[in-house]
C-alpha atoms as a PDB file:
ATOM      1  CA  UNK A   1     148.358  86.574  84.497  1.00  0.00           C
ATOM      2  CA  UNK A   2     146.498  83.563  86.008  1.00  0.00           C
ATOM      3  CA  UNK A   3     148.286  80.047  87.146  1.00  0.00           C
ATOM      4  CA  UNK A   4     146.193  77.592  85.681  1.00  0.00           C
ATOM      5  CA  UNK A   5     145.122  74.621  87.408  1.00  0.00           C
ATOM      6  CA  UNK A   6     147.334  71.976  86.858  1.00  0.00           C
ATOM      7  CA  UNK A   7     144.537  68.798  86.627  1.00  0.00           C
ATOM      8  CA  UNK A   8     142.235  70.866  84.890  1.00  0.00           C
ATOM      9  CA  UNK A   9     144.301  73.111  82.278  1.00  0.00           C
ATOM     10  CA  UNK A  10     141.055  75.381  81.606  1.00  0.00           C
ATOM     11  CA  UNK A  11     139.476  76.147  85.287  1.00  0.00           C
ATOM     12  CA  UNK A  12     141.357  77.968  87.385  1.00  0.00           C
ATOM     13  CA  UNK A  13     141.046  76.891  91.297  1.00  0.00           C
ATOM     14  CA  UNK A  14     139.341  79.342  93.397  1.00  0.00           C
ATOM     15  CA  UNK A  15     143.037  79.749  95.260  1.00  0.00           C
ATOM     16  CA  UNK A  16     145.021  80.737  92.304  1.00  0.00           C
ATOM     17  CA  UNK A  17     142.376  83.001  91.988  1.00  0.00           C
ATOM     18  CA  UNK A  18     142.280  84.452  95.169  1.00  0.00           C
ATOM     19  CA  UNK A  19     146.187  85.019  95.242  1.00  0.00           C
ATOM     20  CA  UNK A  20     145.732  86.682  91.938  1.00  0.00           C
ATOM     21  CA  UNK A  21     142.926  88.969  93.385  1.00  0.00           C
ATOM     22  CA  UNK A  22     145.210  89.703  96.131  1.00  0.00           C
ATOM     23  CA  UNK A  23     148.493  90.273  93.684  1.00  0.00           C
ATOM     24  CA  UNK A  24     145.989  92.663  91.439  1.00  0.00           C
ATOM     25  CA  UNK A  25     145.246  94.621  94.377  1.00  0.00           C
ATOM     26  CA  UNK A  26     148.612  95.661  95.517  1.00  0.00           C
ATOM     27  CA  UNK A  27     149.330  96.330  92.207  1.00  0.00           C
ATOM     28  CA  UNK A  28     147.071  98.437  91.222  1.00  0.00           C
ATOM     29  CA  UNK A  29     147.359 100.147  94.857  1.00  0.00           C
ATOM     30  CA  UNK A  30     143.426  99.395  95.870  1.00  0.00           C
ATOM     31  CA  UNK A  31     142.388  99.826  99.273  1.00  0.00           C
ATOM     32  CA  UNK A  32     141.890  96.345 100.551  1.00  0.00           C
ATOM     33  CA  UNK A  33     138.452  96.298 101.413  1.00  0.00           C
ATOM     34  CA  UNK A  34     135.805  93.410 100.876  1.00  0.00           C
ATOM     35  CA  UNK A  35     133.993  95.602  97.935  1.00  0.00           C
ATOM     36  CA  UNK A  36     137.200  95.814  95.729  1.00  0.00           C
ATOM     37  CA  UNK A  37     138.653  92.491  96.427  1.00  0.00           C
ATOM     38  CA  UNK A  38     134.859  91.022  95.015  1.00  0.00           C
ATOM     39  CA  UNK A  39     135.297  93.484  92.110  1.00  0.00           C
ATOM     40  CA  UNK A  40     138.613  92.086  91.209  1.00  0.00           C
ATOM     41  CA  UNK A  41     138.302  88.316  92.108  1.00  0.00           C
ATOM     42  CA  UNK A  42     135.482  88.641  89.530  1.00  0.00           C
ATOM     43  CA  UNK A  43     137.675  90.194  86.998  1.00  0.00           C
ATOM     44  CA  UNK A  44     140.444  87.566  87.632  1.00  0.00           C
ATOM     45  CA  UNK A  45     138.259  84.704  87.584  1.00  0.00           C
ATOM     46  CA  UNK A  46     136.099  86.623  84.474  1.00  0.00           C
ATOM     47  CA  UNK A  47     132.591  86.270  86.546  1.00  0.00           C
ATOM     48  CA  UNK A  48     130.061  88.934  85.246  1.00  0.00           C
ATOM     49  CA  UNK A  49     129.435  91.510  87.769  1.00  0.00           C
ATOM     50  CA  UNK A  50     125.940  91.679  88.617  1.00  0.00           C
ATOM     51  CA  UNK A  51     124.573  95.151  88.516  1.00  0.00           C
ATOM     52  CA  UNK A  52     124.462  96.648  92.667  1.00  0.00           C
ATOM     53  CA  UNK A  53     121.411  97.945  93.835  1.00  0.00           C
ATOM     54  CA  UNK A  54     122.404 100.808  94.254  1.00  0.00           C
ATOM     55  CA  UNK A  55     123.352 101.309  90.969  1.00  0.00           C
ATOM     56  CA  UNK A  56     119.879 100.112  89.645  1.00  0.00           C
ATOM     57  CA  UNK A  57     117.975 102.768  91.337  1.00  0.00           C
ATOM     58  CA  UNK A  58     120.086 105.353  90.323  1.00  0.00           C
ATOM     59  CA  UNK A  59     119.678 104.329  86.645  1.00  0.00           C
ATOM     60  CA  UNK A  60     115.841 103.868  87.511  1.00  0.00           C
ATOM     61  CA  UNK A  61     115.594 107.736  89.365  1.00  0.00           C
ATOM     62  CA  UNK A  62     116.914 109.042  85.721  1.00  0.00           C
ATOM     63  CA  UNK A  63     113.670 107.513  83.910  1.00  0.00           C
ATOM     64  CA  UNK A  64     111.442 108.534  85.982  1.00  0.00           C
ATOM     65  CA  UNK A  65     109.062 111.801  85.885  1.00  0.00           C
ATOM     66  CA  UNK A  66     110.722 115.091  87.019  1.00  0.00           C
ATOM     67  CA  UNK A  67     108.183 117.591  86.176  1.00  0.00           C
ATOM     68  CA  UNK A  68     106.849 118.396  89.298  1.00  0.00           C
ATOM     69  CA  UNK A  69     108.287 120.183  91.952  1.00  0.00           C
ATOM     70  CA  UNK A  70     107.107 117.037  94.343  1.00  0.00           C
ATOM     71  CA  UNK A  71     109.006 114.551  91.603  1.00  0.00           C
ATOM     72  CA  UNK A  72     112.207 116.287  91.270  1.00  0.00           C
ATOM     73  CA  UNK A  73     112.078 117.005  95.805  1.00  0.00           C
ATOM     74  CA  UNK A  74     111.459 112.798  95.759  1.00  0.00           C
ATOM     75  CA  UNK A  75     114.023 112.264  93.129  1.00  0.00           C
ATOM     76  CA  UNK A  76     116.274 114.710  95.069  1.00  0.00           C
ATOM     77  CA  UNK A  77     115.891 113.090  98.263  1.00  0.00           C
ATOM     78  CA  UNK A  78     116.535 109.693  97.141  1.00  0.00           C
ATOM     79  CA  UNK A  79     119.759 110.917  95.158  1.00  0.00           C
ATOM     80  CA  UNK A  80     120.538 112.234  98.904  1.00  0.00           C
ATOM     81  CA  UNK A  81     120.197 109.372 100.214  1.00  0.00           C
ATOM     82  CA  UNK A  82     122.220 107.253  97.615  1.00  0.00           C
ATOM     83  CA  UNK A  83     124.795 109.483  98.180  1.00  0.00           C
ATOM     84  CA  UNK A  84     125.208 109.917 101.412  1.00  0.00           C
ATOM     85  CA  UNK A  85     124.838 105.980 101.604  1.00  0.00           C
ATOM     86  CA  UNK A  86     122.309 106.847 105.194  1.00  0.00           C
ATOM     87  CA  UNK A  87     120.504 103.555 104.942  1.00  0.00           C
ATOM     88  CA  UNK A  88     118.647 104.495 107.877  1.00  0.00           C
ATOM     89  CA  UNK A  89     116.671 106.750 106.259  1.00  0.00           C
ATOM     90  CA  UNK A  90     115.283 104.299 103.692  1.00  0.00           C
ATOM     91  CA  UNK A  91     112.896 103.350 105.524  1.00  0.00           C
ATOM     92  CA  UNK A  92     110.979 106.961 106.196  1.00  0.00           C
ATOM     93  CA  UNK A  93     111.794 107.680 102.169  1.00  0.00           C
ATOM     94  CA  UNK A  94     109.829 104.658 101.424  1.00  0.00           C
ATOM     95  CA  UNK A  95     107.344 105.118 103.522  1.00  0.00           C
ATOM     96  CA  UNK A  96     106.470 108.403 102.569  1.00  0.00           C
ATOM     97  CA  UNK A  97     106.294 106.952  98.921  1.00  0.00           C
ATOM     98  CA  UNK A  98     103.749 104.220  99.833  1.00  0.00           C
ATOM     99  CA  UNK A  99     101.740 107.289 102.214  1.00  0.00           C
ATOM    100  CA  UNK A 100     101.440 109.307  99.282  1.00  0.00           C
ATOM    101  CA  UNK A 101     100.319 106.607  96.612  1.00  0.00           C
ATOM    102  CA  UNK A 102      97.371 105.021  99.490  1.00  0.00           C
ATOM    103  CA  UNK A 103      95.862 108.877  99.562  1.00  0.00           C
ATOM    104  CA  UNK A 104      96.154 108.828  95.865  1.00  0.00           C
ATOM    105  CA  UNK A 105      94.357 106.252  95.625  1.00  0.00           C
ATOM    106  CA  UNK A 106      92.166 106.669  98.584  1.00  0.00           C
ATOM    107  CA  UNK A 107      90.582 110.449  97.696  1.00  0.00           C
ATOM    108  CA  UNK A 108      89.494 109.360  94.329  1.00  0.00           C
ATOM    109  CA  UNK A 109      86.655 107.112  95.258  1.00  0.00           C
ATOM    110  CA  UNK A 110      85.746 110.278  97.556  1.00  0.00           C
ATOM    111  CA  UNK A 111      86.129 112.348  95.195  1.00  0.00           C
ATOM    112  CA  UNK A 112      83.787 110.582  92.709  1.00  0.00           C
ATOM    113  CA  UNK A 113      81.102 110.278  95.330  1.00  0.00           C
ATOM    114  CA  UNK A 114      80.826 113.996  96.095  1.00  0.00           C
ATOM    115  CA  UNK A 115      80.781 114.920  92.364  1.00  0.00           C
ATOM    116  CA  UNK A 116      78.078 112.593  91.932  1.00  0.00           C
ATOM    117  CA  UNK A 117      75.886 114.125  94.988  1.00  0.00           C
ATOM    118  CA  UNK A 118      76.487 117.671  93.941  1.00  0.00           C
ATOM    119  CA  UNK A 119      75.255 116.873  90.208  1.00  0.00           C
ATOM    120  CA  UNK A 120      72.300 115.328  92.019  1.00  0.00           C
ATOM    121  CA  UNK A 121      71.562 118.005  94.751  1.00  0.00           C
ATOM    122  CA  UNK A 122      69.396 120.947  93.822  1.00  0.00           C
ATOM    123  CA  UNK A 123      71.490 123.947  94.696  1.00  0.00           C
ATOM    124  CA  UNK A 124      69.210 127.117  94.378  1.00  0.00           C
ATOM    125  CA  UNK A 125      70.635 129.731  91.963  1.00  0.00           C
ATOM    126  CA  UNK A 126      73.019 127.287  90.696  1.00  0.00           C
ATOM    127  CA  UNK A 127      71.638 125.427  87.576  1.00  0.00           C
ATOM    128  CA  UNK A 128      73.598 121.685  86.697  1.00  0.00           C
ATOM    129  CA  UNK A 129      74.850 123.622  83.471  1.00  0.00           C
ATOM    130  CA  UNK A 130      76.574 125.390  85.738  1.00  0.00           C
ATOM    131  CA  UNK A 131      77.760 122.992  87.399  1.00  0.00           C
ATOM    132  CA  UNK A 132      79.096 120.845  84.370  1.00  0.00           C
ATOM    133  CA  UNK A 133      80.936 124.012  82.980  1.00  0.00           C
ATOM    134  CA  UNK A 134      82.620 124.537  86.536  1.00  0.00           C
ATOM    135  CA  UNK A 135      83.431 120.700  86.395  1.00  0.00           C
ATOM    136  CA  UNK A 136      84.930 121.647  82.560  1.00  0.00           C
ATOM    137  CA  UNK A 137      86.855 124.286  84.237  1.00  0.00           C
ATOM    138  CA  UNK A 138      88.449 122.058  86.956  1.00  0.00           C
ATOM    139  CA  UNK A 139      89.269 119.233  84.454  1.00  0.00           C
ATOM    140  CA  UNK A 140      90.855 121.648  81.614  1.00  0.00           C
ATOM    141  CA  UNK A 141      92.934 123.574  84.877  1.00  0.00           C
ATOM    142  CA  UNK A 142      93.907 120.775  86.493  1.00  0.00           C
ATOM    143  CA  UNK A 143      93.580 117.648  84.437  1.00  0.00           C
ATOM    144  CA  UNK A 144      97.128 116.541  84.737  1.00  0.00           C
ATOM    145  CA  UNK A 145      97.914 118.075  88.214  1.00  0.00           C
ATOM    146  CA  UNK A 146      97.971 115.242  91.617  1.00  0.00           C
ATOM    147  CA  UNK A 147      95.798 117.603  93.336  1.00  0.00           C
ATOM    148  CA  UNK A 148      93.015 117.004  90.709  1.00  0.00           C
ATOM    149  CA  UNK A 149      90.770 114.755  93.244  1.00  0.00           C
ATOM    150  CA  UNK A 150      90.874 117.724  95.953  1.00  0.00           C
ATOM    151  CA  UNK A 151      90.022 120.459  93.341  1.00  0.00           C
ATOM    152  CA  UNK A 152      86.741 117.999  92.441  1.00  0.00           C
ATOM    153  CA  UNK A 153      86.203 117.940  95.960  1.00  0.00           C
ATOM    154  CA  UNK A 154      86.736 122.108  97.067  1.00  0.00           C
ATOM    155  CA  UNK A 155      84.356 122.622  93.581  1.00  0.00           C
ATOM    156  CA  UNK A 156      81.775 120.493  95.044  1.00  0.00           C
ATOM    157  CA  UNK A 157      81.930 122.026  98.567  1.00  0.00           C
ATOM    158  CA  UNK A 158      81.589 125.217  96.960  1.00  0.00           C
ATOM    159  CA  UNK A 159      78.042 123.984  95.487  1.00  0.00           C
ATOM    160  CA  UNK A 160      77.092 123.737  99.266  1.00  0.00           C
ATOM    161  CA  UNK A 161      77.369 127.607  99.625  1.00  0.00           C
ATOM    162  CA  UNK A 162      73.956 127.650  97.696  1.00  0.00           C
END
């Protein structure tokens, strides 16, 4: 298939492999674009295709969670996006990503720090073992849900109502 080099019988010359490249591809009828000439100059010359990025995130999409209805509208929207190959709209995808990890991670501290001051405040009517078996309640409804931190948080507001 390949002329070998003549000095060097083992290593082919990058020209002898770019002719054969270029022989492949009207054989095989490829478009000639810059992706499938790369594809088969690899092949010809047998380089290892390294895995596109595009590819990698699509593999990584399938292992990640798709419980929610938020995971599989993320998942969907990035599958969009892959598809659609709009790489202008990376950008606001992974934006939104990083928006909705910082208030993650932001409301829990918050969170924390009202719990604590409800426990503490004296609420008339509304005993702390009442208070700890609300807190039970929240944790056994919503102990795997996102929204766990603003549940804490409406509880404790409630407490003010006292």
């Amino acid at each position: 298939m390949l002329n070998i080099n003549k000095q060097n019988k083992s290593t082919p010359i990058p020209i002898e492999i770019a002719r054969e490249a270029i022989k492949q591809m009207a054989v095989r009828k490829v478009d000639p674009t810059p992706e499938n000439y790369h594809l088969i100059y690899n092949e010809v010359a047998s380089i290892p295709m390294p895995e596109s990025l595009e590819s990698a995130i699509k593999e990584a999409l399938k292992q990640l969670p798709n419980k929610t209805t938020e995971q599989h509208d993320w998942i969907g929207r990035w599958e969009k996006l892959l598809s659609k190959r709009k790489w202008t709209e990376l950008p606001a995808l992974m934006s939104e990503g990083m928006d909705t990890s910082i208030t993650f991670s932001t409301q829990w501290p918050e969170a924390i720090r009202k719990l604590l001051k409800g426990l503490d405040t004296r609420h008339v009517g509304l005993e702390i073992s009442k208070k700890k078996e609300a807190l039970g309640r929240v944790l056994i409804n919503f102990g795997n849900d996102p929204l766990l931190a603003q549940k804490i948080k409406a509880m404790t507001e409630s407490w003010d109502q006292y």
